[in-house]
Protein backbone atom coordinates (compact mmCIF):
# COMPACT_ATOMS: atom_id res chain seq x y z
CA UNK A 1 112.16 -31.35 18.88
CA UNK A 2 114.03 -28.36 16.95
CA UNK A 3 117.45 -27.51 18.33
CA UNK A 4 119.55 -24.74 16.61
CA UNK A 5 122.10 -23.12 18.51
CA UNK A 6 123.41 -19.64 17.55
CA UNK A 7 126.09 -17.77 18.22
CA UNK A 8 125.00 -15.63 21.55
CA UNK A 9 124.56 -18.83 22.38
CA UNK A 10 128.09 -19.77 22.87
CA UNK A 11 129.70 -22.02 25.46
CA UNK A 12 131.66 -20.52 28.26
CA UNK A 13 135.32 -21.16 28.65
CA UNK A 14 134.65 -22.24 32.35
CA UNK A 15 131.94 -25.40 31.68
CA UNK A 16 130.20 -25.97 28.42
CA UNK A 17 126.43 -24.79 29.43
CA UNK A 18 124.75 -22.94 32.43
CA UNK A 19 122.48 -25.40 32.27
CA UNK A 20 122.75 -28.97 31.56
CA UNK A 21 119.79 -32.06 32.28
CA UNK A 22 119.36 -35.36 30.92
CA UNK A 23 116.56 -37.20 31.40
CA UNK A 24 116.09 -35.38 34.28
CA UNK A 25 112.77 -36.32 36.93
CA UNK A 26 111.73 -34.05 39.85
CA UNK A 27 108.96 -34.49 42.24
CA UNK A 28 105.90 -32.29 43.17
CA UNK A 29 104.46 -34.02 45.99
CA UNK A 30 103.47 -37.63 44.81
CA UNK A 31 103.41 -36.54 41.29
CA UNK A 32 106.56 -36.66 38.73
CA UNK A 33 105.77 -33.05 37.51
CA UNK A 34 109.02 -33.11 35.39
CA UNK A 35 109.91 -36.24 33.76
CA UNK A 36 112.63 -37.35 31.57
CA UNK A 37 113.54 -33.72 30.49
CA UNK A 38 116.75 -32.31 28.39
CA UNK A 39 117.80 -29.56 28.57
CA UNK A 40 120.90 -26.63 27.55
CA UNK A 41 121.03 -23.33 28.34
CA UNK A 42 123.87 -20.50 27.60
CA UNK A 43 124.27 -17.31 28.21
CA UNK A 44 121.02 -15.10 27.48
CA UNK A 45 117.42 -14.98 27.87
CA UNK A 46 115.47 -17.98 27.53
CA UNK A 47 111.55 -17.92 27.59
CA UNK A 48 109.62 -21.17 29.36
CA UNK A 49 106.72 -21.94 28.10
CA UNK A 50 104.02 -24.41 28.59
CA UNK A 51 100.12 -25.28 29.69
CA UNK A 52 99.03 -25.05 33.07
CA UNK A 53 100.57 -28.86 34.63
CA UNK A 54 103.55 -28.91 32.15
CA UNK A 55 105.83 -28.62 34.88
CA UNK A 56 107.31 -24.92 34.61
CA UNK A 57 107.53 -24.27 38.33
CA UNK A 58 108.88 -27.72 39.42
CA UNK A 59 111.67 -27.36 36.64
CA UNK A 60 112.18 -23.34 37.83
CA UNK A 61 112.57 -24.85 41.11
CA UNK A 62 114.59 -27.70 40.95
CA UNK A 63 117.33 -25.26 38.77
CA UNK A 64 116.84 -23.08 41.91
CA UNK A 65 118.09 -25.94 44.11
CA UNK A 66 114.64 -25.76 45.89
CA UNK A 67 113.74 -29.31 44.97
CA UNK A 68 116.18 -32.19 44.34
CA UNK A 69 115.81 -34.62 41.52
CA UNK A 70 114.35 -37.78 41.83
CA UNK A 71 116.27 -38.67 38.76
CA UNK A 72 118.77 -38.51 35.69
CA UNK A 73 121.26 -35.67 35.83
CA UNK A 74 121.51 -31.71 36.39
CA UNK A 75 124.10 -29.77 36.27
CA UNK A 76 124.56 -25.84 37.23
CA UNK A 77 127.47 -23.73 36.48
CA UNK A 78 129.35 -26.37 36.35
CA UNK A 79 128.17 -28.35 39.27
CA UNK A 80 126.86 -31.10 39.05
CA UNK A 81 123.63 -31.34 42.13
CA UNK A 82 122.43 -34.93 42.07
CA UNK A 83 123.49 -36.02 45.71
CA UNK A 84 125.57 -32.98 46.14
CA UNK A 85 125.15 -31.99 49.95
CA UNK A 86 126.36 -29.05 49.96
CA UNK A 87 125.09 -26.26 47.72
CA UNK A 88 125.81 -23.37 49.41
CA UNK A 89 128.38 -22.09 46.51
CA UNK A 90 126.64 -22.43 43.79
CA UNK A 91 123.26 -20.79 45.91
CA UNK A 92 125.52 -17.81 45.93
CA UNK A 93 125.14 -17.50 42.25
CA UNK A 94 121.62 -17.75 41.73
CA UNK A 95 119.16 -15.68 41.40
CA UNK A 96 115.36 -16.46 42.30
CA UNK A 97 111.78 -15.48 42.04
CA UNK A 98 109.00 -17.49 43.32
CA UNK A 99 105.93 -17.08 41.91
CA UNK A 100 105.04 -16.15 45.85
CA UNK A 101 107.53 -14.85 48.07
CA UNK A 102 108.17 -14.20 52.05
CA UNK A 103 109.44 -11.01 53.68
CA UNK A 104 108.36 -9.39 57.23
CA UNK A 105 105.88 -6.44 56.56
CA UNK A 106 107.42 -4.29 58.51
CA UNK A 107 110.50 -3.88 56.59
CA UNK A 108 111.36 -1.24 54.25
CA UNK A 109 112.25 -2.27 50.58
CA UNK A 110 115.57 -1.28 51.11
CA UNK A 111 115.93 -3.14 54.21
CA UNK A 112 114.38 -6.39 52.32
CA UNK A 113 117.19 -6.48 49.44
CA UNK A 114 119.52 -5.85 51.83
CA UNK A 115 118.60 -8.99 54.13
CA UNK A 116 117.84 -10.77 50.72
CA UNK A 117 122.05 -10.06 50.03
CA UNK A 118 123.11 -11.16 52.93
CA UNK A 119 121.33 -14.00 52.64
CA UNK A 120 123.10 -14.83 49.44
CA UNK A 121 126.79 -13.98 51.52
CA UNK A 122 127.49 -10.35 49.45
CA UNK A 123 130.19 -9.21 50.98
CA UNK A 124 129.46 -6.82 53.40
CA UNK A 125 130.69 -3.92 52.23
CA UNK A 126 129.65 -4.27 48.90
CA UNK A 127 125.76 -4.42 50.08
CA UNK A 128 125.15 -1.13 50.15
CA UNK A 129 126.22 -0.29 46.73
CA UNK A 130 124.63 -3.67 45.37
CA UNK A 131 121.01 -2.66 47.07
CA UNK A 132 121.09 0.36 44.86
CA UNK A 133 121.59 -0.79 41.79
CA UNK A 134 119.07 -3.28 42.01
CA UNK A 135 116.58 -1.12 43.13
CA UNK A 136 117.05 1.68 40.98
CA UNK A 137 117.13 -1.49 38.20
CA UNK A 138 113.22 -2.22 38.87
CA UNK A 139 112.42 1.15 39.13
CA UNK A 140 111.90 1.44 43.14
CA UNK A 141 114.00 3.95 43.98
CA UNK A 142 111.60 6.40 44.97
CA UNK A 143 110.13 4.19 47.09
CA UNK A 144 112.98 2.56 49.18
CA UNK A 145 111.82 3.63 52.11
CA UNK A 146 108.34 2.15 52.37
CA UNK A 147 107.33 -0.42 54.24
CA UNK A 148 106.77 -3.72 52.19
CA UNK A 149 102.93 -4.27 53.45
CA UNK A 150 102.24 -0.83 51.72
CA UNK A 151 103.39 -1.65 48.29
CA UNK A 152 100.86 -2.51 45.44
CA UNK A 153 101.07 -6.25 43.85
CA UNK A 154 102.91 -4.83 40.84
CA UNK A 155 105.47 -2.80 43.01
CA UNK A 156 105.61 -6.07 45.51
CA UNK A 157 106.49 -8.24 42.47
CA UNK A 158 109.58 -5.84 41.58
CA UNK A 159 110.75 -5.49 45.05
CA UNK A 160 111.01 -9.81 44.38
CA UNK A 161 113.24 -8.56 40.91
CA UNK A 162 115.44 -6.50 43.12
CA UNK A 163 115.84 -9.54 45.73
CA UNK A 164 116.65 -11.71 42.72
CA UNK A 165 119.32 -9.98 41.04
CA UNK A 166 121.21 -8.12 43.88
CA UNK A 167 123.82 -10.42 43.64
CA UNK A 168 124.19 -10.15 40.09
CA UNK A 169 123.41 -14.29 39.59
CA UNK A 170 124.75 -16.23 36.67
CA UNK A 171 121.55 -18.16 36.64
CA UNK A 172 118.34 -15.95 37.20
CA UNK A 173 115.28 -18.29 37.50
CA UNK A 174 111.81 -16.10 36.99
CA UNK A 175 108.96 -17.61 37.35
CA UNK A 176 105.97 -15.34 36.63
CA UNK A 177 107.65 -12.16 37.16
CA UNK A 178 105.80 -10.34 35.02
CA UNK A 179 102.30 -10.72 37.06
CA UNK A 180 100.70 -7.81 38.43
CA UNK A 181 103.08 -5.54 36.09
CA UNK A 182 101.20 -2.69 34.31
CA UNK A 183 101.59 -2.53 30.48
CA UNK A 184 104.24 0.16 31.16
CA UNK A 185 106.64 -1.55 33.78
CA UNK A 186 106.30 -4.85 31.39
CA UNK A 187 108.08 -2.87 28.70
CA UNK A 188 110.72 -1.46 31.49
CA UNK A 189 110.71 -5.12 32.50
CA UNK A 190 111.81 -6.57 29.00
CA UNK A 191 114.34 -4.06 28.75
CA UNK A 192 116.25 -5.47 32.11
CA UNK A 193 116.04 -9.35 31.12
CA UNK A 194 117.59 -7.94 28.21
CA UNK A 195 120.36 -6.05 30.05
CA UNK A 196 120.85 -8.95 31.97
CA UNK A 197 120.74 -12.03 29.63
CA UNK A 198 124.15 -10.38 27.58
CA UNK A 199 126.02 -11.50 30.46
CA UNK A 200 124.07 -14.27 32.34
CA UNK A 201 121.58 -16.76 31.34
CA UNK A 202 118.18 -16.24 32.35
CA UNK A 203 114.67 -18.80 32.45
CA UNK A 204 111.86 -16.72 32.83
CA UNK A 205 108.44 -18.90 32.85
CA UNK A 206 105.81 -16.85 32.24
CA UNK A 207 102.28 -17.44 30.52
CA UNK A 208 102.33 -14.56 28.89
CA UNK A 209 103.59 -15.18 25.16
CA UNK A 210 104.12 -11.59 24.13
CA UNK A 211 106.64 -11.07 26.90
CA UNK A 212 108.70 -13.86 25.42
CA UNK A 213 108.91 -12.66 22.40
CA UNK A 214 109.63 -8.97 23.12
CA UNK A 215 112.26 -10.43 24.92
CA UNK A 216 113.72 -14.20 24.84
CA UNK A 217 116.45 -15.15 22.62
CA UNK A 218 115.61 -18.55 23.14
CA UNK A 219 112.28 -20.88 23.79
CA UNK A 220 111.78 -23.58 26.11
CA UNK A 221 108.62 -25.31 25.11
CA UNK A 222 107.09 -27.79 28.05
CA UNK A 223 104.56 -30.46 28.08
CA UNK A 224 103.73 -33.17 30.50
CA UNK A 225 107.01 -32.94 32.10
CA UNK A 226 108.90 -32.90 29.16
CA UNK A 227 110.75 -30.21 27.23
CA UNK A 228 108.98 -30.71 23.46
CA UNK A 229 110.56 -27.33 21.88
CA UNK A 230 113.43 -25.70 21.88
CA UNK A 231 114.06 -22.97 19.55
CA UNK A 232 113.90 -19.53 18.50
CA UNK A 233 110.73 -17.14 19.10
CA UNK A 234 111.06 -16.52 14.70
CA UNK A 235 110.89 -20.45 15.20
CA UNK A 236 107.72 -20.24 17.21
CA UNK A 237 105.83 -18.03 14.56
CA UNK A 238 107.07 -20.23 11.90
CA UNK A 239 105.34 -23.07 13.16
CA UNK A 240 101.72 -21.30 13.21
CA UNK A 241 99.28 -21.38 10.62
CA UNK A 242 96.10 -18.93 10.18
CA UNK A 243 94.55 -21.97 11.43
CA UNK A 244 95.77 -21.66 14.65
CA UNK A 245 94.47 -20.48 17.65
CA UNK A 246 95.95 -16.74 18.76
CA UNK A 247 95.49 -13.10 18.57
CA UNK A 248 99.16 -12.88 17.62
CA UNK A 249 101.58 -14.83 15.25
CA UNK A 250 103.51 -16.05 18.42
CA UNK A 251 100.11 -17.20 20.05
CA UNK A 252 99.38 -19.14 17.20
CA UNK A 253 102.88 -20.49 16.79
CA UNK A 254 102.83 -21.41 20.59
CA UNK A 255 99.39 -23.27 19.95
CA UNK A 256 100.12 -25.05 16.69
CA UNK A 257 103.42 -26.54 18.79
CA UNK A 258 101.14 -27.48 21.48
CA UNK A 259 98.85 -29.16 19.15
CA UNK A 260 101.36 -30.85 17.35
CA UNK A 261 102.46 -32.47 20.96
CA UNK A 262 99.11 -33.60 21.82
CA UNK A 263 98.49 -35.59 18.67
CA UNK A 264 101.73 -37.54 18.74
């Protein structure tokens, strides 16, 4: 497993890493989707990667306090969660995106980031202000007043951005965000992880290679549970061959990697 840590990727003054597992197991169902896994993450944006199964949305979830670990040790901000009871401080800097989320149809986006912050205990007077910038962020401004059940797939998914950021998290946890995104917002898309990841860290699991390395610092490789790569995307490419299945040089990077895993 390659591990090279650069300079954005510098520890904080407050705790050493955002993120920090060790041999960490978490549940989905009966099955151990994620399984002995290591992991660090700092400050910027990290892409997750992985095969359908690898265990991408347990890990996304168990970071998002959703799940609890079945075993080793995790650590957020600073905190460590195994057997922690109460998580209700460190929930309040997270952000999250489901691959599916809830809301009630009949509110207005506006009205849905706005429930979404107090949810996550903005103060009150701040909301306002806060529900603005993140909708103006995913480019929903213009449509603040309409009713969630009206919105398109795409524009649903970044009313879900909005929800996830409008507390301006230290941790943003993505999974799939990207689906349902014309080619257009993608691009507007990349642009805000990278906005966001010079001041946060960010784990965006997505499928879709390109995205990650448009706009990841950092690559979180996963197999069977396990993290099997962690690198840079130049890293990724490196590792491909013209041998290698892909339309791109990250493709085939991403495939030789997984290759390389399966034969071991």
């Amino acid at each position: 497993m390659v591990r090279a840590v650069n300079p954005t990727e510098s520890a904080p003054t407050r705790y050493a890493w955002e993120v920090q597992a060790s041999g960490l197991r978490v549940r989905a169902g009966k099955r151990m989707a994620v399984d002995g896994l290591d992991l660090r993450l700092g400050t910027g944006v990290h892409g997750l990667l992985g095969p359908n199964g690898a265990g991408k949305t347990t890990l996304i979830r168990a970071l998002a306090t959703v799940l609890h670990p079945a075993g080793g040790n995790l650590e957020l901000l600073g905190v460590p969660v195994n057997g922690r009871p109460d998580l209700r401080a460190l929930r309040r800097r997270l952000g999250y995106l489901p691959q599916e989320f809830g809301y009630y149809p009949k509110f207005t986006v506006r009205e849905f980031v706005e429930y979404m912050a107090w949810l996550k205990e903005v103060d009150k007077q701040d909301i306002p202000g806060a529900v603005q910038r993140a909708i103006e962020r995913v480019g929903l401004a213009d449509r603040a007043e309409d009713r969630m059940k009206t919105l398109s797939g795409g524009m649903l998914r970044r009313a879900g951005i909005a929800q996830a950021v409008v507390n301006d998290p230290d941790l943003l946890l993505l999974d799939e965000p990207t689906v349902g995104l014309d080619p257009a917002q993608r691009l507007e898309f990349r642009a805000l992880l990278r906005a966001l990841g010079e001041r946060s860290c960010v784990l965006v699991s997505t499928h879709l290679v390109e995205d990650v390395a448009a706009a990841c610092s950092r690559v979180v490789l996963m197999a069977s549970g396990r993290s099997v790569f962690q690198g840079t995307p130049d890293e990724v490419v490196a590792a491909g061959g013209t041998d290698d299945v892909g339309d791109s040089p990250m493709e085939r990077g991403y495939s030789a990697l997984l290759a390389a895993e399966v034969t071991r």
